[in-house]
C-alpha atoms as a PDB file:
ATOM      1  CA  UNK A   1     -44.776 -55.594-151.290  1.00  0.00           C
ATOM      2  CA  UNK A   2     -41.918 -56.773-148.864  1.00  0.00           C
ATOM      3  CA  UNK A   3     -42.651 -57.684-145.441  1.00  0.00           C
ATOM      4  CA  UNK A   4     -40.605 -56.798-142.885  1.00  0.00           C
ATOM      5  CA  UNK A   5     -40.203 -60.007-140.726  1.00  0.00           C
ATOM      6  CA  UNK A   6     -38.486 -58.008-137.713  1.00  0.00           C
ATOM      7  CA  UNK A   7     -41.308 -56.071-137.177  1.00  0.00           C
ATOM      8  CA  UNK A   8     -43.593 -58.838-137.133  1.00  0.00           C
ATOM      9  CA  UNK A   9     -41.406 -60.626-134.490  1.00  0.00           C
ATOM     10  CA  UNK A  10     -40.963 -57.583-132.566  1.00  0.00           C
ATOM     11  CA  UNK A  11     -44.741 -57.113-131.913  1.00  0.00           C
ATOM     12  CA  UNK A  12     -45.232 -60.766-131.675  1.00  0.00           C
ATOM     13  CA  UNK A  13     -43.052 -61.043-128.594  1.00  0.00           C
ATOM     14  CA  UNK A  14     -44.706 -58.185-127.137  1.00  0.00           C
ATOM     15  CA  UNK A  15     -48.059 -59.505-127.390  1.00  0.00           C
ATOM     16  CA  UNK A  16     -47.045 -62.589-126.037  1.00  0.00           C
ATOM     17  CA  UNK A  17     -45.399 -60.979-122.709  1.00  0.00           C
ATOM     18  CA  UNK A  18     -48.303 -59.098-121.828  1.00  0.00           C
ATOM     19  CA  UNK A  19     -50.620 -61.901-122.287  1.00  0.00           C
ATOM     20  CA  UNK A  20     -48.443 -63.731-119.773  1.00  0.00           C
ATOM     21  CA  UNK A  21     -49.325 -61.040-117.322  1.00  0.00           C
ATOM     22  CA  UNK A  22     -51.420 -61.830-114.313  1.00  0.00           C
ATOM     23  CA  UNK A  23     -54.485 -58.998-114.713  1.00  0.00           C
ATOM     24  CA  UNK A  24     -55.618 -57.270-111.371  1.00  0.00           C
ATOM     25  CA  UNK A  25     -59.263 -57.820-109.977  1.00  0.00           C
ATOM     26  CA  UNK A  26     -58.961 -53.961-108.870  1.00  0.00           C
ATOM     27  CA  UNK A  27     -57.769 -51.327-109.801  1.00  0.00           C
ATOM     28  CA  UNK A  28     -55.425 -49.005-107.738  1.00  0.00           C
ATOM     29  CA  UNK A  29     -58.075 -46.321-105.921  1.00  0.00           C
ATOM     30  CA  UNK A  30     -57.192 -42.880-107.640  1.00  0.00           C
ATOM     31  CA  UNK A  31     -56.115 -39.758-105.570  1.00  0.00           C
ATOM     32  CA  UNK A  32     -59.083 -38.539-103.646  1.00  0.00           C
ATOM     33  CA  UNK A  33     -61.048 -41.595-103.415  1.00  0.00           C
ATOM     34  CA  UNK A  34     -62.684 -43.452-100.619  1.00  0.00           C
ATOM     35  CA  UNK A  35     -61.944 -47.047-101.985  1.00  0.00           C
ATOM     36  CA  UNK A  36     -59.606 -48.944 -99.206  1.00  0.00           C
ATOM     37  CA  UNK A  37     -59.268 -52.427-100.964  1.00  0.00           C
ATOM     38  CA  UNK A  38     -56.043 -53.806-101.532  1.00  0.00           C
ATOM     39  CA  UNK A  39     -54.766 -54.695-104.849  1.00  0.00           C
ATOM     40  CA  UNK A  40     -55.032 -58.302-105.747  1.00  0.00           C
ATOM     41  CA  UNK A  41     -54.168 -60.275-108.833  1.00  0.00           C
ATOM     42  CA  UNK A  42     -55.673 -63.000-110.201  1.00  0.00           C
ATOM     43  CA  UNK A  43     -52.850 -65.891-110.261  1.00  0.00           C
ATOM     44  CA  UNK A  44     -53.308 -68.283-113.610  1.00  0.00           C
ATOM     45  CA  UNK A  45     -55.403 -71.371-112.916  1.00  0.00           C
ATOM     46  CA  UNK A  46     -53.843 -74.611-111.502  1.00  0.00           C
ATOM     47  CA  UNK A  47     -54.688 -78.341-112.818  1.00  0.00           C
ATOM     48  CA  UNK A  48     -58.246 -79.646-111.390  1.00  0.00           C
ATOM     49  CA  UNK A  49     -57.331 -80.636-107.330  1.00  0.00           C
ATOM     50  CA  UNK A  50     -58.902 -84.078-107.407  1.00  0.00           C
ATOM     51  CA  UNK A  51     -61.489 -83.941-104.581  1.00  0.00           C
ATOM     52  CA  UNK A  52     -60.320 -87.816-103.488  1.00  0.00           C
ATOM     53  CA  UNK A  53     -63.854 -88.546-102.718  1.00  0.00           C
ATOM     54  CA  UNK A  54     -62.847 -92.446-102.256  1.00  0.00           C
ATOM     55  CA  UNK A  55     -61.033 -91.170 -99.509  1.00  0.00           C
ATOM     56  CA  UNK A  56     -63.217 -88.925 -97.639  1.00  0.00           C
ATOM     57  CA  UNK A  57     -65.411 -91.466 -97.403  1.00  0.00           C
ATOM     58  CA  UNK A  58     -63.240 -94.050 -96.080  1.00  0.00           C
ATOM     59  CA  UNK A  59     -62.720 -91.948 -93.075  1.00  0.00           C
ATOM     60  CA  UNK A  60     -65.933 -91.257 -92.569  1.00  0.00           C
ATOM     61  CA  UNK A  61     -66.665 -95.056 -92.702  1.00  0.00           C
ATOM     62  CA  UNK A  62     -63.983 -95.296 -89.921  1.00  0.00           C
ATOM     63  CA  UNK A  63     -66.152 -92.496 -87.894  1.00  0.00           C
ATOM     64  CA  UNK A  64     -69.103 -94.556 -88.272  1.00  0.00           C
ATOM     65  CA  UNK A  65     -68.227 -97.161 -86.312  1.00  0.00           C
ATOM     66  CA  UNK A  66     -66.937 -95.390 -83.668  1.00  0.00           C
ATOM     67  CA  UNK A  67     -63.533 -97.072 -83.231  1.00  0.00           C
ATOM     68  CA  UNK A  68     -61.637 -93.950 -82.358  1.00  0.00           C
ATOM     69  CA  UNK A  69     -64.050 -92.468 -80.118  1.00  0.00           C
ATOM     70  CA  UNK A  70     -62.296 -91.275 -77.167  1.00  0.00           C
ATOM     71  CA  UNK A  71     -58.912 -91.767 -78.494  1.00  0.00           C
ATOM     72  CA  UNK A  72     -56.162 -89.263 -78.241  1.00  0.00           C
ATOM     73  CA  UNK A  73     -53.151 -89.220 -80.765  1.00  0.00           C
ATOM     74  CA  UNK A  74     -50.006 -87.259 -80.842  1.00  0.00           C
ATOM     75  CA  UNK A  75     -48.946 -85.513 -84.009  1.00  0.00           C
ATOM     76  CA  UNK A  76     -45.860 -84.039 -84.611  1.00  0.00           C
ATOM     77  CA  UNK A  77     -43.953 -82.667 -87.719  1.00  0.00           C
ATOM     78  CA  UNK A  78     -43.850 -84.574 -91.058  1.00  0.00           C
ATOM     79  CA  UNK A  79     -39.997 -85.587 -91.768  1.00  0.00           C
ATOM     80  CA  UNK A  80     -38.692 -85.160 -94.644  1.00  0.00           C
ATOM     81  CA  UNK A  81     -35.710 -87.488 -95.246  1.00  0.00           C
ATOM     82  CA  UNK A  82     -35.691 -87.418 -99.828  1.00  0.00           C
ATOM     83  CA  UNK A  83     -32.846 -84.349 -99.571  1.00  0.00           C
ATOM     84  CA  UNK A  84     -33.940 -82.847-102.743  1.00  0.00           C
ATOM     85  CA  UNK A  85     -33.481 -79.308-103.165  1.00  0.00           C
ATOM     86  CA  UNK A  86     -35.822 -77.323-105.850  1.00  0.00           C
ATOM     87  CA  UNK A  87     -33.747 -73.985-107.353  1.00  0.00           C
ATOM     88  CA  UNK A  88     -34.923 -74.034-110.655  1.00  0.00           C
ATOM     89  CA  UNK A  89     -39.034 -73.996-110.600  1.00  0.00           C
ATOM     90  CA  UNK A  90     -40.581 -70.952-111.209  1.00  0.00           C
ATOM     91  CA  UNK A  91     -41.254 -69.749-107.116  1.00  0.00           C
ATOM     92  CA  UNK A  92     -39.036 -72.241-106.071  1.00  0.00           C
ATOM     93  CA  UNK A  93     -36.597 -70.781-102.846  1.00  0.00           C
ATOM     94  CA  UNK A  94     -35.523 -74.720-100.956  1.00  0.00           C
ATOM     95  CA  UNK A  95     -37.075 -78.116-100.904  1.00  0.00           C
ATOM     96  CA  UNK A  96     -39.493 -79.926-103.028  1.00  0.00           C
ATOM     97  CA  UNK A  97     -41.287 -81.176-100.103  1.00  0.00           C
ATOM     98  CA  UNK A  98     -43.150 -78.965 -97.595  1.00  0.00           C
ATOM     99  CA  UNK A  99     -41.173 -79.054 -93.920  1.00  0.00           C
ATOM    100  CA  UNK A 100     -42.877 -80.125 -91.414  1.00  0.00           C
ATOM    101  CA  UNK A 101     -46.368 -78.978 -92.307  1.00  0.00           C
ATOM    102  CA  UNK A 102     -47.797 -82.016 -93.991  1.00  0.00           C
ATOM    103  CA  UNK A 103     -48.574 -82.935 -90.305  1.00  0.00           C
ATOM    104  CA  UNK A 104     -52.015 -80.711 -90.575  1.00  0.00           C
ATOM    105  CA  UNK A 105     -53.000 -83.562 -93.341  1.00  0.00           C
ATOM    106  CA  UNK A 106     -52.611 -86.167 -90.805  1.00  0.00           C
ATOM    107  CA  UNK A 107     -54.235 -84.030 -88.189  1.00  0.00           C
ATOM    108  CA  UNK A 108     -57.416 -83.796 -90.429  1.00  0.00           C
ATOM    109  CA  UNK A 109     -57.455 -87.244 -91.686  1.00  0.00           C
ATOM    110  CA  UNK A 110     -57.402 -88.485 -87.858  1.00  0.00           C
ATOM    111  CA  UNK A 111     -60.381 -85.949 -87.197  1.00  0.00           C
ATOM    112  CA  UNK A 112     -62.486 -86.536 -89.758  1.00  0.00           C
ATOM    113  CA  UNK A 113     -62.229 -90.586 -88.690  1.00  0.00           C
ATOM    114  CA  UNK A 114     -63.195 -90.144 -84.998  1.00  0.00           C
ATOM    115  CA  UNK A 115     -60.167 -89.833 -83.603  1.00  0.00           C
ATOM    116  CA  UNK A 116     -58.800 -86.580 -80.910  1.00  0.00           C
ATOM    117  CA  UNK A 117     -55.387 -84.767 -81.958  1.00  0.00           C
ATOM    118  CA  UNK A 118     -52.682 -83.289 -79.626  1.00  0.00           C
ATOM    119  CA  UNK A 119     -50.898 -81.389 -82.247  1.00  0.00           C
ATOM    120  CA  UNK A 120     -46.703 -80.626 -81.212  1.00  0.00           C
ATOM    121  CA  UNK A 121     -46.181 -79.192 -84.357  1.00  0.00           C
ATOM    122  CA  UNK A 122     -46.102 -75.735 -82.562  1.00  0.00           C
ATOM    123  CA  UNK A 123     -44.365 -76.703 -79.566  1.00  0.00           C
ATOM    124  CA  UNK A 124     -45.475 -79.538 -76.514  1.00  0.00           C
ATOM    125  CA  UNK A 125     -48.646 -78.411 -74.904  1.00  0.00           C
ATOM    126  CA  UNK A 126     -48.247 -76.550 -71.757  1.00  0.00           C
ATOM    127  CA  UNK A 127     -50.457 -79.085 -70.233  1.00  0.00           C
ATOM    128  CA  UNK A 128     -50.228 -82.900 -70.453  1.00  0.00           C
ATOM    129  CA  UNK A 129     -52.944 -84.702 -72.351  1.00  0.00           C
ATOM    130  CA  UNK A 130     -53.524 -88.378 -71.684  1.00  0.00           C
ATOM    131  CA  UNK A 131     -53.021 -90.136 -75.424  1.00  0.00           C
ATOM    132  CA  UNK A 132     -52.754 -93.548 -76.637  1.00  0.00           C
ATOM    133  CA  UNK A 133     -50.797 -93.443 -79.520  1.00  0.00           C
ATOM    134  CA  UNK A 134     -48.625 -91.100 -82.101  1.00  0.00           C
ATOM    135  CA  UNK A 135     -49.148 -90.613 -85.641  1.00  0.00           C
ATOM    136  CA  UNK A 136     -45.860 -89.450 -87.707  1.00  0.00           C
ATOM    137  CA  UNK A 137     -45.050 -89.445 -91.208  1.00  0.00           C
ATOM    138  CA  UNK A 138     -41.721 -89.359 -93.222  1.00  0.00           C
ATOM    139  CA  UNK A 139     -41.081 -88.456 -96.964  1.00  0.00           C
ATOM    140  CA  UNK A 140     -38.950 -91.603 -97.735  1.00  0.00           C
ATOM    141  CA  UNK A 141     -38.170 -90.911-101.521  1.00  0.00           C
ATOM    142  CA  UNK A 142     -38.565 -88.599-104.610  1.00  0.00           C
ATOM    143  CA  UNK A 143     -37.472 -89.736-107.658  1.00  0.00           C
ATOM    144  CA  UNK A 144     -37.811 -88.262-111.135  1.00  0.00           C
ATOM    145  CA  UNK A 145     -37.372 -89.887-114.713  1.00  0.00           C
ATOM    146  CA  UNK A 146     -38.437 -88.153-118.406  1.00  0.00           C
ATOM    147  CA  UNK A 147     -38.936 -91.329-120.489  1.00  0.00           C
ATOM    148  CA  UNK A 148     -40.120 -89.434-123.519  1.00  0.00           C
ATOM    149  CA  UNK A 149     -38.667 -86.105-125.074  1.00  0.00           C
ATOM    150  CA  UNK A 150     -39.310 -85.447-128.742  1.00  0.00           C
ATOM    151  CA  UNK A 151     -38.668 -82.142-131.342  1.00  0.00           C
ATOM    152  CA  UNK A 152     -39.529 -83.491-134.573  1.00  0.00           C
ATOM    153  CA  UNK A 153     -38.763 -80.336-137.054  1.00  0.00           C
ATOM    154  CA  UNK A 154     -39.002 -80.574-140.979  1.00  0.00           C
ATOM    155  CA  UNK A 155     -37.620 -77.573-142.701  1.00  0.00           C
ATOM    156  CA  UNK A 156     -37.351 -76.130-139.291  1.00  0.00           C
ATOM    157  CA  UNK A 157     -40.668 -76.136-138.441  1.00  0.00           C
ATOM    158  CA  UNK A 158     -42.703 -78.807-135.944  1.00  0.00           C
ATOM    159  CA  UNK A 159     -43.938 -79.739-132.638  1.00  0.00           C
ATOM    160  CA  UNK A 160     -41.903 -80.680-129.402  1.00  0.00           C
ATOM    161  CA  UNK A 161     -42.889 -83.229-127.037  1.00  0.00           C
ATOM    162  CA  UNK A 162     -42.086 -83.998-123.133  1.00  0.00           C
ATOM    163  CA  UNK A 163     -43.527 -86.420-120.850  1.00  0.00           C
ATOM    164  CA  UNK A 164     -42.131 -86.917-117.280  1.00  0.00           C
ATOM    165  CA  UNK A 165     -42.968 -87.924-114.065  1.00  0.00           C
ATOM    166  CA  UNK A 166     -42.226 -87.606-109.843  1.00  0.00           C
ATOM    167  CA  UNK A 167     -42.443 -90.930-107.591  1.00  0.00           C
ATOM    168  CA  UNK A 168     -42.996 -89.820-104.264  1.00  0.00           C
ATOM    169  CA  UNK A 169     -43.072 -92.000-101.480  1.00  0.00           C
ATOM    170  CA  UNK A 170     -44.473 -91.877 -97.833  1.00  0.00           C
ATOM    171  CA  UNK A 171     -44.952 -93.558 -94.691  1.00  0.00           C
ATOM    172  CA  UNK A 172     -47.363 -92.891 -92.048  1.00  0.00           C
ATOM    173  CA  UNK A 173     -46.222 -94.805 -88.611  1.00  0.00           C
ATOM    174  CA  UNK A 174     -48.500 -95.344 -85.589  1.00  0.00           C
ATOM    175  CA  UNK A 175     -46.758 -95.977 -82.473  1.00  0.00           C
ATOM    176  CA  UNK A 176     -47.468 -96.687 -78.809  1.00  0.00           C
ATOM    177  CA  UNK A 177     -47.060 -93.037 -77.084  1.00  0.00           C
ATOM    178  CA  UNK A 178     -45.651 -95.086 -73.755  1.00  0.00           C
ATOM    179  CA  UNK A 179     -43.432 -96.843 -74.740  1.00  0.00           C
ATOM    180  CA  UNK A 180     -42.704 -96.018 -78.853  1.00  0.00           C
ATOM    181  CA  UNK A 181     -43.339 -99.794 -79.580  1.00  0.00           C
ATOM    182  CA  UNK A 182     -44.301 -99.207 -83.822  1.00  0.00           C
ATOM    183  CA  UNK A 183     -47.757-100.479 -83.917  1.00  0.00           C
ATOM    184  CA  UNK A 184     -48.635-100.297 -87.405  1.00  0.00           C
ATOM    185  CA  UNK A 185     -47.292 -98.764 -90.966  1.00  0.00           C
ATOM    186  CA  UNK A 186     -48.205 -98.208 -94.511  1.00  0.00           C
ATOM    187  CA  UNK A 187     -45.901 -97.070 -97.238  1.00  0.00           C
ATOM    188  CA  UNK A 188     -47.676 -95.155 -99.920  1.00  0.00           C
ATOM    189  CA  UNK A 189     -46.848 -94.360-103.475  1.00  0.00           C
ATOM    190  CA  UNK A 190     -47.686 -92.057-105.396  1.00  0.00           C
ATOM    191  CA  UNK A 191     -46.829 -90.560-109.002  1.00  0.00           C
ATOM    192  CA  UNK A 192     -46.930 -87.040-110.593  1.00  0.00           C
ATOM    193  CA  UNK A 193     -47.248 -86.596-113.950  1.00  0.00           C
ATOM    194  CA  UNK A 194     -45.757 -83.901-115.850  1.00  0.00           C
ATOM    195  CA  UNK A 195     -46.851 -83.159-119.951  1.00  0.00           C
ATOM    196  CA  UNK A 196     -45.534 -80.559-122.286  1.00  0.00           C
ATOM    197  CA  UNK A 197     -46.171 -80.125-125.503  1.00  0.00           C
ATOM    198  CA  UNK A 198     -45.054 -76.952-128.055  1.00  0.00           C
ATOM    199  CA  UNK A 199     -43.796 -75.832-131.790  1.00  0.00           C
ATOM    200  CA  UNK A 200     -40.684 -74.956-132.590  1.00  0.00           C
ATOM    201  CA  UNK A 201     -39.524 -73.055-135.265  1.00  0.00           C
ATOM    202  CA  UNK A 202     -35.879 -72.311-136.804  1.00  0.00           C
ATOM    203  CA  UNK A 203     -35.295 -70.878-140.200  1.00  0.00           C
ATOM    204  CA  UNK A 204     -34.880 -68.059-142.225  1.00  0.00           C
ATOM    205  CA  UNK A 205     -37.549 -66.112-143.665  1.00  0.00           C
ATOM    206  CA  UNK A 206     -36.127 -63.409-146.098  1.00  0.00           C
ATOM    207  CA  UNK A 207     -32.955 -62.159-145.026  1.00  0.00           C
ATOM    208  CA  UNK A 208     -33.996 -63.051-141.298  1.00  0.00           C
ATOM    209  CA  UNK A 209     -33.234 -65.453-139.113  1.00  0.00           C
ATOM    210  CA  UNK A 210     -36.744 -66.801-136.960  1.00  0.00           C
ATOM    211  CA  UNK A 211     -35.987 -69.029-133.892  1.00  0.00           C
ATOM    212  CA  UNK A 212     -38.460 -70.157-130.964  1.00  0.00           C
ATOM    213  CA  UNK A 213     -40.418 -72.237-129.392  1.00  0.00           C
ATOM    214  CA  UNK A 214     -44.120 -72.311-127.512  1.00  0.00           C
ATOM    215  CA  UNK A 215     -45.070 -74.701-124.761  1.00  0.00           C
ATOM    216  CA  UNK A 216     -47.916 -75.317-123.032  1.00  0.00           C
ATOM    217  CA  UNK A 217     -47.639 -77.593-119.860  1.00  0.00           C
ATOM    218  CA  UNK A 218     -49.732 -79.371-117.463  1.00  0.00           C
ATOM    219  CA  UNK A 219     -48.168 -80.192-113.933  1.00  0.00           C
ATOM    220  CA  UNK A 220     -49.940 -81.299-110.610  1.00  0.00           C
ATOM    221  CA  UNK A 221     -49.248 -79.275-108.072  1.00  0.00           C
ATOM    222  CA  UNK A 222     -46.384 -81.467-105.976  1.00  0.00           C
ATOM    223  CA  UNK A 223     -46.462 -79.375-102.889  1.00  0.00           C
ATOM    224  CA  UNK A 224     -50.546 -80.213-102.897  1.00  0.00           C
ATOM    225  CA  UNK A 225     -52.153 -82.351-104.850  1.00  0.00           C
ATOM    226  CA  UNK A 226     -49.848 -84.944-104.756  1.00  0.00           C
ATOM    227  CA  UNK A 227     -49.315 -84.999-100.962  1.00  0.00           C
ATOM    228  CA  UNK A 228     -52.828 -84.601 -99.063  1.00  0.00           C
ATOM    229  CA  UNK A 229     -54.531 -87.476-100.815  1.00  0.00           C
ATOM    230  CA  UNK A 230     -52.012 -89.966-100.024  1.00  0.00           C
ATOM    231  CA  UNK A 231     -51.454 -88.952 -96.581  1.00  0.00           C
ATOM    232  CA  UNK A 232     -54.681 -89.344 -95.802  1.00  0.00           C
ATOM    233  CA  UNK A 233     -55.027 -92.887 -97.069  1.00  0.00           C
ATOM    234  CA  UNK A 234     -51.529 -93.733 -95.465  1.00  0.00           C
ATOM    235  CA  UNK A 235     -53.295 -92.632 -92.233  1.00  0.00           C
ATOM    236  CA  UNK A 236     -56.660 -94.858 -92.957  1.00  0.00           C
ATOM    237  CA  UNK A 237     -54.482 -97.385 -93.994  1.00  0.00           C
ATOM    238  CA  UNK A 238     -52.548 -97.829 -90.328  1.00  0.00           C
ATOM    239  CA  UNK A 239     -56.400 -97.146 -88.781  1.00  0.00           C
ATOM    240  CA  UNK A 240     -57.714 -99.986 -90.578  1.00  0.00           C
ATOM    241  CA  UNK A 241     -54.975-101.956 -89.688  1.00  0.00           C
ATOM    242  CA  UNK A 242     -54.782-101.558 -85.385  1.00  0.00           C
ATOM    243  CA  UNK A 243     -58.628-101.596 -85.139  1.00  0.00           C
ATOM    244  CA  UNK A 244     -60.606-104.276 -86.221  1.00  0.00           C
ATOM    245  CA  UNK A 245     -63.792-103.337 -85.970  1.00  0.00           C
ATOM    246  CA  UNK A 246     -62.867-100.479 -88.382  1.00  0.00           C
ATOM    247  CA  UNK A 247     -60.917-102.778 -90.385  1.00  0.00           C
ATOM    248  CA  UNK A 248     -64.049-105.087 -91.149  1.00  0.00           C
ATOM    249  CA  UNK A 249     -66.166-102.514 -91.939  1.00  0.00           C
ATOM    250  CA  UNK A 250     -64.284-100.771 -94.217  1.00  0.00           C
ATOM    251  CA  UNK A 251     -61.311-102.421 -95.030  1.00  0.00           C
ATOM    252  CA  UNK A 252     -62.719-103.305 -98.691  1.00  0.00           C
ATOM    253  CA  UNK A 253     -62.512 -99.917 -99.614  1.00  0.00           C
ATOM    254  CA  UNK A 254     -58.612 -99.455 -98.544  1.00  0.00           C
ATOM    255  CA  UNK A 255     -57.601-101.961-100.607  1.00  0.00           C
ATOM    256  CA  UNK A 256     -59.540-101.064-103.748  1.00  0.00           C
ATOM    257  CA  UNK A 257     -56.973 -97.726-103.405  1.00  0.00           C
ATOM    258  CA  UNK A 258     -54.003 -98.621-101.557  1.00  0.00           C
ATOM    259  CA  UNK A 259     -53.605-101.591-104.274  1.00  0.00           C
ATOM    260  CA  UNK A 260     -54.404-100.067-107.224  1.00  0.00           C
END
């Protein structure tokens, strides 16, 4: 009995494009019917967000002892000065980097530890606000590197191999609101990793020719995951830093991250 190989591929392909499909939660409501809610898909499921635990309780450890109470700080946009441009990532329409919005990471880190935010993110409040200091951040550097690419194939067939990696780094500045005097910094670091791993397959079966190749790849999220954790410590870090009595209470936990 001959197989017919083109068939085979045919049906493979289409099996594996509507498994790729995102399926819908609910369905459209039929002619007639009273149901109102919207369409929604269920989008594919992203790597584990790390909770950074560490961190949430280092700025609760700064709230404890009350260092920032009654302190005001001014927030504005987080800078981005890397210049990379992202065209080629699946959703990808301009930067790597969010614009500007990172700032709500340094608005909640400064909350959470005690302190009170004047946020100009939207625009300089219509009224003035007596504050002590301002809280900024800049995207200093993205860099990206693939040490390790492999497609071992014997008789056409076998696996394929990538392994790559982001270095993103940040600082967080804290300045005198008077005067603009820089106060304190901290310059974090902070890698992505990026794994793929597949089969590829090129040969002929019969009179056909089979090519192709299936990958399966775990990213964190750059836009996320990478960003909120390490802003937040940037910002403890500077805290710890310009107020001692935070700093001796929980400096020890700072440098177990920031140094590691």
């Amino acid at each position: 009995m001959s197989i017919n190989y083109k068939s085979i591929l045919i049906c493979s392909a289409v099996s594996l494009a509507l498994s790729g499909c995102a399926t819908t939660s609910k369905t459209a409501a039929e002619p007639g019917s009273e149901a109102t809610d919207p369409i929604v898909t269920n989008a594919a499921a992203p790597t584990v967000v790390k909770p950074y635990r560490k961190i949430e309780d280092l700025l609760a450890c700064i709230n404890d002892t009350g260092a920032l109470h009654g302190l005001t700080f001014v927030v504005g946009p987080f800078a981005d000065s890397t210049g990379k441009v992202n065209s080629v990532a699946v959703g990808a329409t301009g930067n790597f980097l969010p614009q500007g919005g990172s700032a709500s990471y340094i608005t909640d880190a400064v909350v959470k530890a005690g302190g009170r935010v004047v946020s100009t993110y939207f625009g300089q409040p219509r009224k003035a606000v007596r504050s002590e200091y301002s809280l900024n951040g800049i995207f200093n550097s993205l860099d990206f590197g693939a040490p390790v690419e492999a497609d071992v194939r014997v008789g056409g067939v076998g696996p394929t191999f990538k392994k790559g990696w982001a270095q993103l780094t940040l600082s967080m500045q804290l300045d005198e609101i008077a005067t603009n005097v820089n106060r304190q910094i901290s310059m974090i670091q902070r890698p992505v990793r990026y794994t793929q791993m597949g089969v590829g397959i090129g040969r002929t079966l019969g009179n056909t020719l089979v090519t192709g190749n299936v990958a399966f790849q775990n990213q964190e999220r750059l836009q996320f995951e990478a960003l909120n954790g390490p802003i937040a410590l940037g910002v403890a870090d500077v805290l710890l830093k310009e107020f001692p009595r935070a700093g001796d209470t929980c400096g020890q936990l700072s440098k177990e991250m920031v140094n590691s």
